[in-house]
Every structure is written in C-alpha cells, then in structure tokens.
Protein backbone atom coordinates (compact mmCIF):
# COMPACT_ATOMS: atom_id res chain seq x y z
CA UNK A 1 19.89 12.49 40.72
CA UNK A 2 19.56 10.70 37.29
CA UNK A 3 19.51 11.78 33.56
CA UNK A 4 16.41 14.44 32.86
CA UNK A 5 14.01 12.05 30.77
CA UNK A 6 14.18 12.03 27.43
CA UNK A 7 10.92 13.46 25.31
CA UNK A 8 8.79 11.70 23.67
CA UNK A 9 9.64 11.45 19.77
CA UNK A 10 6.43 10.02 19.12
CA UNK A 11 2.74 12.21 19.42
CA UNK A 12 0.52 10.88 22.14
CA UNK A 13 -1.17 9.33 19.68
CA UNK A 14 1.35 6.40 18.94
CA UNK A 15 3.21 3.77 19.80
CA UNK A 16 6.12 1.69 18.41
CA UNK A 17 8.05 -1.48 18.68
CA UNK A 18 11.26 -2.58 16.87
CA UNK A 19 12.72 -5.80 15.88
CA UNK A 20 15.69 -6.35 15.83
CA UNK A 21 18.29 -8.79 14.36
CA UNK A 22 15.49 -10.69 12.20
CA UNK A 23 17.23 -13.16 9.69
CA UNK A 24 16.25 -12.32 6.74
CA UNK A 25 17.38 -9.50 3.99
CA UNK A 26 16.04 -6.14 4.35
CA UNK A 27 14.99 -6.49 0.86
CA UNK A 28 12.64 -9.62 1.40
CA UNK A 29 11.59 -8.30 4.44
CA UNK A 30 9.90 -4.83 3.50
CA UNK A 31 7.47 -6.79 1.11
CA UNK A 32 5.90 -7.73 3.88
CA UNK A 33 6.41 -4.59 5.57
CA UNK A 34 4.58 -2.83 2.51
CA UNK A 35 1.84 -5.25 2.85
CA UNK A 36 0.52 -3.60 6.30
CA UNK A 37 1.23 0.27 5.85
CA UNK A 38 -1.68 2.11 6.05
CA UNK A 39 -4.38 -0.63 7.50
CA UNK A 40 -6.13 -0.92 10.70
CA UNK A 41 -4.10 -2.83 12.99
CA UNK A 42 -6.58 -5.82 12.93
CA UNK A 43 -6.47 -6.23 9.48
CA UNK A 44 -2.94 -5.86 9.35
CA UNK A 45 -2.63 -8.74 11.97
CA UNK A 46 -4.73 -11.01 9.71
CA UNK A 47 -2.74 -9.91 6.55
CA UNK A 48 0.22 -11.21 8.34
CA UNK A 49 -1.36 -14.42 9.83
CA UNK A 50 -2.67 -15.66 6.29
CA UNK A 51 0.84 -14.42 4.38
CA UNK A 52 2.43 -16.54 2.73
CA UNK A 53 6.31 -15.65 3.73
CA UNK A 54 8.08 -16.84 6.31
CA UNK A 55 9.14 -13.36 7.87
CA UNK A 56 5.72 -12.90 8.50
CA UNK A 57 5.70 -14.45 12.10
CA UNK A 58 8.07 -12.44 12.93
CA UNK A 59 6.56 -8.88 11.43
CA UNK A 60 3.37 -9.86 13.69
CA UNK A 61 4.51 -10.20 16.35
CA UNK A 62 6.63 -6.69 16.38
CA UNK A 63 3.20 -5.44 15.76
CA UNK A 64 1.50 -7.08 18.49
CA UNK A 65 3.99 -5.62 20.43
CA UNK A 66 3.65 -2.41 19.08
CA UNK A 67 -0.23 -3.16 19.88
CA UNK A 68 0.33 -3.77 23.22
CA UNK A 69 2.18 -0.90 24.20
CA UNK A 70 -0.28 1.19 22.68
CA UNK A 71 -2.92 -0.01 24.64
CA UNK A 72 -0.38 -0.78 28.28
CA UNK A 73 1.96 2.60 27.66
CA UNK A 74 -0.40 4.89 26.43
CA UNK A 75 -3.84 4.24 26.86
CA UNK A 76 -4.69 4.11 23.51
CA UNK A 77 -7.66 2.51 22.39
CA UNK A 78 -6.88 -1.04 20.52
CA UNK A 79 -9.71 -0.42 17.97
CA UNK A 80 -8.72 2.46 16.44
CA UNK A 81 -5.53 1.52 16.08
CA UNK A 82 -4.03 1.94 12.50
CA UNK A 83 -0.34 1.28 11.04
CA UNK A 84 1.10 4.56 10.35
CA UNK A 85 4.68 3.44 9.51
CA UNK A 86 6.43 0.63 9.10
CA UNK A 87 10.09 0.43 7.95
CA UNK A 88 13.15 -1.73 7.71
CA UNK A 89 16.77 -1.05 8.02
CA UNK A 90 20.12 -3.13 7.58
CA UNK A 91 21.26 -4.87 10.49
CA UNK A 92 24.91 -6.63 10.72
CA UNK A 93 25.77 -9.10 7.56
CA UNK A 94 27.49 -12.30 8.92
CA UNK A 95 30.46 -12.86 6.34
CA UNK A 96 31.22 -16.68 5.33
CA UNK A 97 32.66 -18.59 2.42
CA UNK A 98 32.16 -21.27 0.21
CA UNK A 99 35.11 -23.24 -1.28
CA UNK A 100 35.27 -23.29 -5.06
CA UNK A 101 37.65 -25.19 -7.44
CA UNK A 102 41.37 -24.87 -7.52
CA UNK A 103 41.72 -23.59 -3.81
CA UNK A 104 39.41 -20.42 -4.08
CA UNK A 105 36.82 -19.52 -2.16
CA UNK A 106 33.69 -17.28 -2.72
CA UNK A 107 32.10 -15.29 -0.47
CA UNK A 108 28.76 -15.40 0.99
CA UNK A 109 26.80 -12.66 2.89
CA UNK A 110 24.12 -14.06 5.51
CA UNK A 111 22.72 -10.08 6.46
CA UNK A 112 20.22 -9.47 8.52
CA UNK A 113 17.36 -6.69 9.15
CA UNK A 114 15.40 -4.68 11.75
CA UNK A 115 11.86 -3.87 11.20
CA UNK A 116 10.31 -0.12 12.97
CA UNK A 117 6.11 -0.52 13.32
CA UNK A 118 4.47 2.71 14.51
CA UNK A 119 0.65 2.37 14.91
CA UNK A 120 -1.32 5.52 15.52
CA UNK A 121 -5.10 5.72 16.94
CA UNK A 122 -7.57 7.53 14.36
CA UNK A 123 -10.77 8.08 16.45
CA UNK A 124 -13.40 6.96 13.56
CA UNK A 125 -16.25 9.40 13.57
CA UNK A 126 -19.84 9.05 12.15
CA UNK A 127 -20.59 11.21 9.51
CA UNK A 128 -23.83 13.56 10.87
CA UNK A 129 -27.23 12.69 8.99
CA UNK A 130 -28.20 16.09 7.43
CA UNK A 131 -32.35 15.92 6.65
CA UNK A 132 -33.60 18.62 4.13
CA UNK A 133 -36.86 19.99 3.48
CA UNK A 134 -38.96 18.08 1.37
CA UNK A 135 -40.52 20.56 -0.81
CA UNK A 136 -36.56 21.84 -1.22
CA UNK A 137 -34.90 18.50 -2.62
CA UNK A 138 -37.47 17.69 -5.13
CA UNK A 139 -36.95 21.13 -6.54
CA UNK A 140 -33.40 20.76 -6.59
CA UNK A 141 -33.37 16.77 -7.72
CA UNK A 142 -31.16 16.46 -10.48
CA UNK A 143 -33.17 13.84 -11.75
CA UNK A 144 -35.31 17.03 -12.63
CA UNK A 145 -32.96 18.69 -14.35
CA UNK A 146 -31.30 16.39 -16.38
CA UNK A 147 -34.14 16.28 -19.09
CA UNK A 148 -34.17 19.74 -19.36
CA UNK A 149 -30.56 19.67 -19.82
CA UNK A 150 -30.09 17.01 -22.47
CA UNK A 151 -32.93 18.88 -24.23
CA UNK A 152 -31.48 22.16 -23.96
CA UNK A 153 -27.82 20.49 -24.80
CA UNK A 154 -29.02 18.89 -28.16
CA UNK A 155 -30.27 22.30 -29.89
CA UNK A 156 -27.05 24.01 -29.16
CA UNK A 157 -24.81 21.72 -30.41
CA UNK A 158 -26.27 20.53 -34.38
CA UNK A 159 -25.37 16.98 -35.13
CA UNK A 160 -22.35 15.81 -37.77
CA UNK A 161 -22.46 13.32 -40.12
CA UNK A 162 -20.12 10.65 -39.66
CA UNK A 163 -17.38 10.76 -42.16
CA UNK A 164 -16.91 7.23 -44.06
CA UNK A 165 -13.52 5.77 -43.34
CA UNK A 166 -10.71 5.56 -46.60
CA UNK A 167 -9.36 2.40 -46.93
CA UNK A 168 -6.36 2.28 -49.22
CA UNK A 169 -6.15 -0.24 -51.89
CA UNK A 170 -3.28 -1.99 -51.74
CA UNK A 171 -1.22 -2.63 -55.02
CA UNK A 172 -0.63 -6.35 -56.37
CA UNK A 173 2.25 -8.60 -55.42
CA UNK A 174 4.54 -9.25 -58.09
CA UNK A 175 5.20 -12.94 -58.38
CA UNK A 176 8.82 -13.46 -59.36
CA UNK A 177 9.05 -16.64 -62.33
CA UNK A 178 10.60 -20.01 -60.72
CA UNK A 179 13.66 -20.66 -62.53
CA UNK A 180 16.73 -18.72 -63.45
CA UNK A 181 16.40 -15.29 -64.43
C-alpha cells in the first residue's frame, strides 16, 4: 500500500517545470520571464537564446525542460506548444555584511528566485476556404456600393464654409527709459 496519487493540477493539455534557487532577484528575473508569456515555445526559445541578460540561460533551459516533459510525460505535440504562464517567486535571501567606517557594518541581501514555466499545446487549425457564387459577390461588392454611397452621403449633408480663424492683436511693449526714474 502507498499514498493514493495525487491529481493532476494541470489540464492534459500542459506541462510545467520549475527552477529553483536561480541567483538572481525575482525582480530582474521576471523581465525575462515577461519576455516569453504568450509565444510559441520556439520562439520563446530563440527570444531567450538571443537575450541579452544573463538569467536568460537559465530561463531556457527551465523551458526546455518544461518542453521536454510535454512531449516525454504527456504526449504532447512539440509544435504546438505555446507558453501559457510563466512566473517567479522569492526564494531564500542569503544575509551578509559589509564593514563601514567607525566599526559599523551594513547589511547586504544576496536573494534569490524560482521561476514556474507552464506551456500548453494549441492545436493550430486552418481556417476553411468558403467560395461564393459569382453572380452573388459582384452584386454584393462593396466596391459597388461605395459610389452610390458617397453620392447619396454628399446631398444629405450641405457643405459649411470654413470659418476664418481670429487672431488677437497683441498690444505694444512698453519700453521703460534707461536711467533713474
């Protein structure tokens, strides 16, 4: 006898993978994890590969991972994978000091972050090619119709004159005398 398994928190659809303990503030590090929420997971991938920061290496490969057990866990197809969530948390904060003058010392936090990827599998479908009768769409063009309706638009509404602009004179500077008044 064991523990009953636990269900499955994620649809059957997805797939995550967590880092953990990644050196870097949580702060810093969800600017990178912004940078991939909502793409496909191979453009994500090359976001990450051509990013400038240095948490980036890290981020990628929590998603390969995340990749991976998509496709080894759960069947899931690589190529419609997308990013559905990504998101970072606070880890532990290592505590040191630095010495300062006259025998004080500051302190110094050195925290640390976890990053969550989730990527999801969006089957991409092709949209369905509708064909209408010819005789139909050239009756119904709006290329047609929008003669007729400029036409019909321009005796309604009669046409304004355009009112000249006021432009205010301005008054004369006084010019004070040089000298004592």
């Amino acid at each position: 006898m064991g523990k009953p398994a636990r269900k499955r928190v994620l649809s059957e659809t997805q797939a995550k993978a967590v880092g953990a303990n990644i050196r870097v503030s949580p702060r810093k590090l969800n600017l990178v994890a912004q940078s991939i929420r909502g793409q496909s997971a191979e453009r994500a991938l090359a976001t990450l590969t051509f990013s400038p920061k240095r948490i980036a290496v890290v981020v990628k490969k929590v998603l390969q991972s995340a990749i991976a057990n998509a496709e080894n866990n759960h069947d899931l197809d690589v190529d419609d994978l997308v990013v559905a969530e990504a998101w970072v948390g606070r880890n532990m904060v290592m505590k040191r000091f630095h010495a300062r003058a006259r025998g004080r010392g500051a302190r110094i936090e050195k925290p640390f972050s976890q990053v969550t990827i989730v990527v999801q599998e969006i089957a991409k479908e092709k949209p369905a090619k509708k064909e209408a009768p010819k005789a139909e769409a050239k009756a119904a063009s709006p290329k047609a119709e929008a003669p007729k309706a400029a036409a019909v638009a321009a005796k309604k509404a009669p046409a304004k004159p355009k009112a000249k602009a006021k432009t205010a004179a301005k008054p004369a500077a006084k010019s004070k005398p040089k000298g004592k008044a």
